[in-house]
C-alpha atoms as a PDB file:
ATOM      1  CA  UNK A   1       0.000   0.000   0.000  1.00  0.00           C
ATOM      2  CA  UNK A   2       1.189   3.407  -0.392  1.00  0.00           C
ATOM      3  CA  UNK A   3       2.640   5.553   2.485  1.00  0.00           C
ATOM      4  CA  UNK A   4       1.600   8.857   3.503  1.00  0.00           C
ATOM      5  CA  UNK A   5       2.381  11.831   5.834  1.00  0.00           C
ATOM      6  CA  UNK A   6      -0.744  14.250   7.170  1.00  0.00           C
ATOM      7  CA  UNK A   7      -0.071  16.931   9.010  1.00  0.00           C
ATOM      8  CA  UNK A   8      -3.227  18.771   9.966  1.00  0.00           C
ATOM      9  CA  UNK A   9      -4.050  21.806  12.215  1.00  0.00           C
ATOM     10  CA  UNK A  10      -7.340  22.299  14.695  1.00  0.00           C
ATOM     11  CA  UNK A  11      -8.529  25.340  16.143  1.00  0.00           C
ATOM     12  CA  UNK A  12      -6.626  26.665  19.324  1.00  0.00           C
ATOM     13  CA  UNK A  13      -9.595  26.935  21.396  1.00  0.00           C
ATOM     14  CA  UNK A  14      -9.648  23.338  21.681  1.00  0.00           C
ATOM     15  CA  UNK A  15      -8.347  21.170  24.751  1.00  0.00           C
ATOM     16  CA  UNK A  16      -5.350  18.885  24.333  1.00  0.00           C
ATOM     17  CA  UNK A  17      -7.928  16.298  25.113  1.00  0.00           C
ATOM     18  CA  UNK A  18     -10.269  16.987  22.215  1.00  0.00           C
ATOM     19  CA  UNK A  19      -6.779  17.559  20.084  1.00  0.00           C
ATOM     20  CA  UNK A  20      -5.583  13.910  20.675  1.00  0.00           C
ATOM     21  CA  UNK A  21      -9.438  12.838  20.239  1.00  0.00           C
ATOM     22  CA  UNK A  22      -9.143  13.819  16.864  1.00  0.00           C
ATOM     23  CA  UNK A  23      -5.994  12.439  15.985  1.00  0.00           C
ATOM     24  CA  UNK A  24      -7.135   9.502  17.163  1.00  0.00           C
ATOM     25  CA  UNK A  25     -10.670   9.481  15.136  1.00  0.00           C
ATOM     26  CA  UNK A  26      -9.034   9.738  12.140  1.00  0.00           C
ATOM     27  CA  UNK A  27      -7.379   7.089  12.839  1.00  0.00           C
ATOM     28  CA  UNK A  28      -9.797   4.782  13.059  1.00  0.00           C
ATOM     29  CA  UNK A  29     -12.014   6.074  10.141  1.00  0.00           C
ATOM     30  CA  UNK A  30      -8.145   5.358   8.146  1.00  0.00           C
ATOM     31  CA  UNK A  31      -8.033   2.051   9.967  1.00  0.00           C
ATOM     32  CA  UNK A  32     -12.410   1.179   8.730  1.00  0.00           C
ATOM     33  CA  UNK A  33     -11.227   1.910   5.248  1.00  0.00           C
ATOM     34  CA  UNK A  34      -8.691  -0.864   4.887  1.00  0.00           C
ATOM     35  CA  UNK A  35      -5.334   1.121   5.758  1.00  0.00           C
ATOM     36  CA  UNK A  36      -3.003   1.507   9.359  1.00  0.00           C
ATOM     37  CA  UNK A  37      -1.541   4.216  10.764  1.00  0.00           C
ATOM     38  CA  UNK A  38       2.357   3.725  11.300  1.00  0.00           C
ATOM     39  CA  UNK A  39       3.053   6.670  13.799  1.00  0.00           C
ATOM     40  CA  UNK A  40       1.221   9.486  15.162  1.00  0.00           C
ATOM     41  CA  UNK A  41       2.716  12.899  17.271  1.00  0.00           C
ATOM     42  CA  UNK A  42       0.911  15.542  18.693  1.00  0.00           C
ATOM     43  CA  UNK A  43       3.049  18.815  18.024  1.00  0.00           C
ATOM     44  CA  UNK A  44       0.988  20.984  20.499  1.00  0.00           C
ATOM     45  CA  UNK A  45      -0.075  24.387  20.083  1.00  0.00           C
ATOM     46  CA  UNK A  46       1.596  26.624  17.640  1.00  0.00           C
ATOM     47  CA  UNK A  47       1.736  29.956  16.168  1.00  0.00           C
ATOM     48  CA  UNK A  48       1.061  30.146  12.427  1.00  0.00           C
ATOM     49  CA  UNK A  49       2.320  32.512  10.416  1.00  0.00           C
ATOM     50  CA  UNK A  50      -0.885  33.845   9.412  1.00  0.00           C
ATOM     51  CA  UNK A  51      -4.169  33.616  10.756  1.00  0.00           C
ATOM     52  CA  UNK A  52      -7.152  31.482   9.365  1.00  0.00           C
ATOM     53  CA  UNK A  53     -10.772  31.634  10.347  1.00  0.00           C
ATOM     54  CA  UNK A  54      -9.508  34.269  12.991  1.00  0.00           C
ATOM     55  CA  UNK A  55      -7.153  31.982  14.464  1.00  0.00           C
ATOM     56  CA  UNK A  56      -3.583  32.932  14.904  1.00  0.00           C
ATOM     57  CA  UNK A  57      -2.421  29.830  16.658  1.00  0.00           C
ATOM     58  CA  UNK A  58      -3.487  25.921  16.335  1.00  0.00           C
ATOM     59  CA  UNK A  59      -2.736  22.261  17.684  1.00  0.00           C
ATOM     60  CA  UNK A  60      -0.814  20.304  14.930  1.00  0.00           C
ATOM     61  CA  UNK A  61      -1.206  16.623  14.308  1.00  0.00           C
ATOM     62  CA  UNK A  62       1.277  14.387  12.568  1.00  0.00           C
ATOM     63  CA  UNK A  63       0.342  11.216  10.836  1.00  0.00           C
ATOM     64  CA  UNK A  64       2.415   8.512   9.194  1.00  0.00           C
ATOM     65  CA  UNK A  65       0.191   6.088   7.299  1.00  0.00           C
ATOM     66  CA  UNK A  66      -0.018   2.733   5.351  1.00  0.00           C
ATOM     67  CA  UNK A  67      -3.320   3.371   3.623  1.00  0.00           C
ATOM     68  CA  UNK A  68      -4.813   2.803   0.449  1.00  0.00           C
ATOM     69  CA  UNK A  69      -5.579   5.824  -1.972  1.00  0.00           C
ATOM     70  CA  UNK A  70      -9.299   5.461  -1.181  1.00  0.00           C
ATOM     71  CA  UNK A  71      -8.858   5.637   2.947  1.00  0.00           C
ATOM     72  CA  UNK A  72      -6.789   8.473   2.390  1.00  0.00           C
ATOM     73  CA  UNK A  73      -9.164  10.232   0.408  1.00  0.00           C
ATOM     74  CA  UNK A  74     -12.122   9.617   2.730  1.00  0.00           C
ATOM     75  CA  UNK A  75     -10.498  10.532   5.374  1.00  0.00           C
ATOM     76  CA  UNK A  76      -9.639  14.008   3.720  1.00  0.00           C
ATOM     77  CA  UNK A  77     -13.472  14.322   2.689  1.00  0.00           C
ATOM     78  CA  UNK A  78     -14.082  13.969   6.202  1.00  0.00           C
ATOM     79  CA  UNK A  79     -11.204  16.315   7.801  1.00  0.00           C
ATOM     80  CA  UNK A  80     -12.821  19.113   5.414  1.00  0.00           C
ATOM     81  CA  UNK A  81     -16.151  18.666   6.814  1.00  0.00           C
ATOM     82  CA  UNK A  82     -15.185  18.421  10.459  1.00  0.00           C
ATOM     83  CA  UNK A  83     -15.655  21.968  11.838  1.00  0.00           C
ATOM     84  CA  UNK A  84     -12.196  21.988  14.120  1.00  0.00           C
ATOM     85  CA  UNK A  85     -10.541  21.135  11.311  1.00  0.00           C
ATOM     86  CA  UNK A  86      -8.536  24.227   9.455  1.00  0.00           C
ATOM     87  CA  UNK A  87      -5.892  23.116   7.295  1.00  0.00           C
ATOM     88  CA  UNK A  88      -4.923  19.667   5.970  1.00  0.00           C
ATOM     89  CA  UNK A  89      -1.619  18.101   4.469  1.00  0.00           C
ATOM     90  CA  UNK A  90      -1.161  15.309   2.578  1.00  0.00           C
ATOM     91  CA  UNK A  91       2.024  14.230   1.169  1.00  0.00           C
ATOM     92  CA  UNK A  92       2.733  10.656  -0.507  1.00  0.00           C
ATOM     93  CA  UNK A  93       5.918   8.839   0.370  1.00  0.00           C
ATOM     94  CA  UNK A  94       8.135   6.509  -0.967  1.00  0.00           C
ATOM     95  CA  UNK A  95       9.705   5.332   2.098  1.00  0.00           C
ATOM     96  CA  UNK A  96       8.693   6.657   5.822  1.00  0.00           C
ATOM     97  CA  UNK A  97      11.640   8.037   7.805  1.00  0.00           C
ATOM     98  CA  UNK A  98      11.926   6.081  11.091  1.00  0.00           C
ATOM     99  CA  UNK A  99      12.298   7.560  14.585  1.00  0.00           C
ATOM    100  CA  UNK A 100      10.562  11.092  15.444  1.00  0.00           C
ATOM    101  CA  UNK A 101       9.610  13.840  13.061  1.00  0.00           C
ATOM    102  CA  UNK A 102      11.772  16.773  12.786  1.00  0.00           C
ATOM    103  CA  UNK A 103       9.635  18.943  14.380  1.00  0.00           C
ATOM    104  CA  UNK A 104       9.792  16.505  18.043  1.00  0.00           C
ATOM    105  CA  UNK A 105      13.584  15.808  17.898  1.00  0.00           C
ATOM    106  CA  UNK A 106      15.596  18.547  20.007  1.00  0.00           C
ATOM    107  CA  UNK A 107      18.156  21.554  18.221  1.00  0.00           C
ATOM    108  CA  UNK A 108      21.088  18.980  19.076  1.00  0.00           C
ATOM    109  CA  UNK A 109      19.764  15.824  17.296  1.00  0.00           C
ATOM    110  CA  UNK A 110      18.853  17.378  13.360  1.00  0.00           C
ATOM    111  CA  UNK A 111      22.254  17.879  12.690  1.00  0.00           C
ATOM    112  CA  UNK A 112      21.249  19.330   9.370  1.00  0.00           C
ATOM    113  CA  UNK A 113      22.346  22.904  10.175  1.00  0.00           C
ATOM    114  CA  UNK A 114      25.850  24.181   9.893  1.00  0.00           C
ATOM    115  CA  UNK A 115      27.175  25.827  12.918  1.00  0.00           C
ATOM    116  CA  UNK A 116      26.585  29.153  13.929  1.00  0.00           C
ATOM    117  CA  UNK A 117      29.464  30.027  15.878  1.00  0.00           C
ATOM    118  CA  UNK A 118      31.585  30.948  11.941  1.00  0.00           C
ATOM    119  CA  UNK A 119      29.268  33.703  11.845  1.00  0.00           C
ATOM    120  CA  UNK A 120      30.097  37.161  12.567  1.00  0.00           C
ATOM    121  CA  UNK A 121      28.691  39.604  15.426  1.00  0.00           C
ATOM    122  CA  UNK A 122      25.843  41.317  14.027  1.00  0.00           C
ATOM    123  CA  UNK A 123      28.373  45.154  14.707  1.00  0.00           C
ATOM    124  CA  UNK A 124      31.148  43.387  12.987  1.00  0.00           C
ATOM    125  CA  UNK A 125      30.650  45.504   9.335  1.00  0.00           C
ATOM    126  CA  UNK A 126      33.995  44.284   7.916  1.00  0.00           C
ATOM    127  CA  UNK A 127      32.535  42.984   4.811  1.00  0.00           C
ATOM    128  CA  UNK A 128      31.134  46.984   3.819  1.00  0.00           C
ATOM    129  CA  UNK A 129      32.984  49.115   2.115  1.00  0.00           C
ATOM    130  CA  UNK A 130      34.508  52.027   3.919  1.00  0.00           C
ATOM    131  CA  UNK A 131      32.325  55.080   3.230  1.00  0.00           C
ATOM    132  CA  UNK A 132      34.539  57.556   4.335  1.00  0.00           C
ATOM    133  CA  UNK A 133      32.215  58.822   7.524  1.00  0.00           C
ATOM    134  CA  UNK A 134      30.565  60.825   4.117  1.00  0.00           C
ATOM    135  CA  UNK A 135      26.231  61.427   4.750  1.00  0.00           C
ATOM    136  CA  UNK A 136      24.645  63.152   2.010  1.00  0.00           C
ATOM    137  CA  UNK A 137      21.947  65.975   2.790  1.00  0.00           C
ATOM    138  CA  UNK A 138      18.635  65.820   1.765  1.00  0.00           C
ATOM    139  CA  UNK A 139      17.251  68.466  -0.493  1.00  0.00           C
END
């Protein structure tokens, strides 16, 4: 069956309960239509960079699934109609990464960024050129 990541976002005026209680109801409507969910991680509440419905912060839900095209496509249908639902995320896989998402792992573990410490202090202007001290008037 084909693998999938979801990653959807609820309204912030939910509890953490409720949150988790709709992870885990989408679950099973994935699991009724023939498919099983691998992992699952609640992210919490988060800002978003912009708001929707008048929201400017929501609880994200991770999925990793094992579903077929149909499950997955019913269990959008429904995540649209639900009314704590905002935003939904759907992205096909060819293999499923193993251990946590980046999101849950701490700064220490990704290991995908350089380090910072190369970088120079934000007063450090040595790469400008020299403008002599020179300001120009306005007219």
């Amino acid at each position: 069956m084909p693998l999938y990541e979801h990653v959807f976002i609820s309204r912030q005026d939910l509890s953490t309960a409720q949150a988790e209680g709709l992870i885990e109801h989408f679950s099973t409507i994935l699991s009724d239509n023939g498919g099983k969910v691998v992992d699952q991680e609640y992210w919490g509440v988060k800002t978003m960079a912009y708001k929707i419905n008048k929201n400017r912060k929501g609880h994200y839900a991770y999925l990793r699934t094992d579903a077929p095209a149909t499950a997955v496509q019913e269990m959008e249908r429904l995540m649209g109609l639900h009314d704590d639902v905002m935003r939904v995320l759907t992205i096909k896989m060819d293999v499923l990464p193993e251990g946590p998402s980046v999101q849950m792992q701490k700064r220490e573990e990704r290991g995908d960024r350089p380090d910072r410490g190369d970088r120079p202090d934000r007063g450090d202007r040595g790469d400008r050129p020299d403008r002599g001290g020179e300001r120009r008037e306005r007219r």
